[in-house]
Protein backbone atom coordinates (compact mmCIF):
# COMPACT_ATOMS: atom_id res chain seq x y z
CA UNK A 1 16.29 -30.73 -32.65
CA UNK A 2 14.26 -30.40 -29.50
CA UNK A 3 11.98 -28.45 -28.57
CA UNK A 4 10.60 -27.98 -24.65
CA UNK A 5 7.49 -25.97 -23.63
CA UNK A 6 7.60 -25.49 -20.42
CA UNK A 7 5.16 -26.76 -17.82
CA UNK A 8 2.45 -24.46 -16.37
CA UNK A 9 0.51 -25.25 -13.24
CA UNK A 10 -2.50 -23.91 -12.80
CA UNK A 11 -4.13 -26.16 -10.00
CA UNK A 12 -4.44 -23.78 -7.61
CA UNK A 13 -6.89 -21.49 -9.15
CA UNK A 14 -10.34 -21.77 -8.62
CA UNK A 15 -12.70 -22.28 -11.42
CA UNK A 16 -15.83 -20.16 -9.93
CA UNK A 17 -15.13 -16.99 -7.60
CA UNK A 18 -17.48 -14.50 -5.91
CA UNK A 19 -16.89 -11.06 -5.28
CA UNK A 20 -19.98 -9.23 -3.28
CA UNK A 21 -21.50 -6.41 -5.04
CA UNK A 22 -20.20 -3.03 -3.67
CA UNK A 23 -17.56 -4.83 -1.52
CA UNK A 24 -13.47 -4.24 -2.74
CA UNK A 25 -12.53 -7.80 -3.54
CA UNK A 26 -10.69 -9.67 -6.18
CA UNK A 27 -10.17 -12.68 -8.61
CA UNK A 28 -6.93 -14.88 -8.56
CA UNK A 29 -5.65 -16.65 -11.31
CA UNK A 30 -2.79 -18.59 -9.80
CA UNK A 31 0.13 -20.19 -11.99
CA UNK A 32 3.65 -21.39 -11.94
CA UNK A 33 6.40 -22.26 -14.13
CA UNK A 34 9.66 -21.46 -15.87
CA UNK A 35 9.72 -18.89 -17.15
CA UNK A 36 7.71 -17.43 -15.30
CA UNK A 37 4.34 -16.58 -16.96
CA UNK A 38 2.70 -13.43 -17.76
CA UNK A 39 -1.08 -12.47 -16.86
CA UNK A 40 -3.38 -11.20 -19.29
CA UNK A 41 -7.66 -11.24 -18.55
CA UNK A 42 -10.21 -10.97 -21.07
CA UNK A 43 -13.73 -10.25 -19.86
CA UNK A 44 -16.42 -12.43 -22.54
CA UNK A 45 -13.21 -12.92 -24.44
CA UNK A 46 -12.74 -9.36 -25.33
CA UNK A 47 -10.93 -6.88 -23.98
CA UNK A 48 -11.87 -4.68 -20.62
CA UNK A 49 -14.06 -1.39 -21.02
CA UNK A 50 -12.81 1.62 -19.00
CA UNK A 51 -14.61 0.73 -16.10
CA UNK A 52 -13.56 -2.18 -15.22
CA UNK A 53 -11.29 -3.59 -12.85
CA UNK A 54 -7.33 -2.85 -12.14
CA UNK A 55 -5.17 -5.80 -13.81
CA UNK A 56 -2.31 -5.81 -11.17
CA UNK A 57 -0.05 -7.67 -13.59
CA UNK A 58 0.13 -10.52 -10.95
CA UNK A 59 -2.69 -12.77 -11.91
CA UNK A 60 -4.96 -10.53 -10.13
CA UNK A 61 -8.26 -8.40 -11.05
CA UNK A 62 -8.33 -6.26 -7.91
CA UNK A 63 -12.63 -4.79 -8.05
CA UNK A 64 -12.72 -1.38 -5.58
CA UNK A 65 -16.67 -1.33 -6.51
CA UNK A 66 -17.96 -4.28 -8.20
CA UNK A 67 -21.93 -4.06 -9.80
CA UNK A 68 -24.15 -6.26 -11.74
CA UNK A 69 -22.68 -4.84 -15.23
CA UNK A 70 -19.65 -6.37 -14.69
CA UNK A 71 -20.84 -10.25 -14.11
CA UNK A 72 -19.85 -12.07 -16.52
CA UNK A 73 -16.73 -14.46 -17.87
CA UNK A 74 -13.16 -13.59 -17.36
CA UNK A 75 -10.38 -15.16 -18.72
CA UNK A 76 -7.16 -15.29 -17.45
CA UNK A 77 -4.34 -16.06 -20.21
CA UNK A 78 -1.15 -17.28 -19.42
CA UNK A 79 1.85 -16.13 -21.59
CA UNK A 80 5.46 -18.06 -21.84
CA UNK A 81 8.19 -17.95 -24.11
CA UNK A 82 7.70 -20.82 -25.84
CA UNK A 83 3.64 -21.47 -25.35
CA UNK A 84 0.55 -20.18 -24.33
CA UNK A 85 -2.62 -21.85 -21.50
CA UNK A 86 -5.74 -19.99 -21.65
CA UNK A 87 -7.89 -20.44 -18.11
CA UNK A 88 -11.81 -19.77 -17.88
């Protein structure tokens, strides 16, 4: 028996983005594979409070307002069928 977990690439994401406070902007968490992987962000490794920003389901965190409270880490995870790739 053999089993194959498929490749993700996550190369083209960058490790440190800014967003300008007040200013609409957002962070990209870029991946590819097959099948294609499904975006999930953590913010200090726990889940979003109310206020935070819009998960577009894309691998984007779209901020209309962002402030100081919410600096911090995010973490994008990357689901597939047969694995998981967690991204800081």
């Amino acid at each position: 028996m053999q089993i194959f977990i498929p490749a993700v690439n996550t190369d083209a994401t960058k490790k440190e983005q800014e967003l300008v406070y007040g200013k609409k902007g957002e962070v990209v968490c870029m991946a590819d594979g097959f099948p294609k992987p499904k975006f999930f962000w953590l913010y200090n490794l726990s889940a979003f409070p109310p206020s935070f920003p819009v998960d577009n389901g894309d691998g984007t965190l779209t901020f209309y307002n962002p402030a100081p409270e919410h600096a911090g880490k995010y973490h994008c995870i990357l689901l597939v069928l047969q694995g998981n790739k967690m991204q800081e």
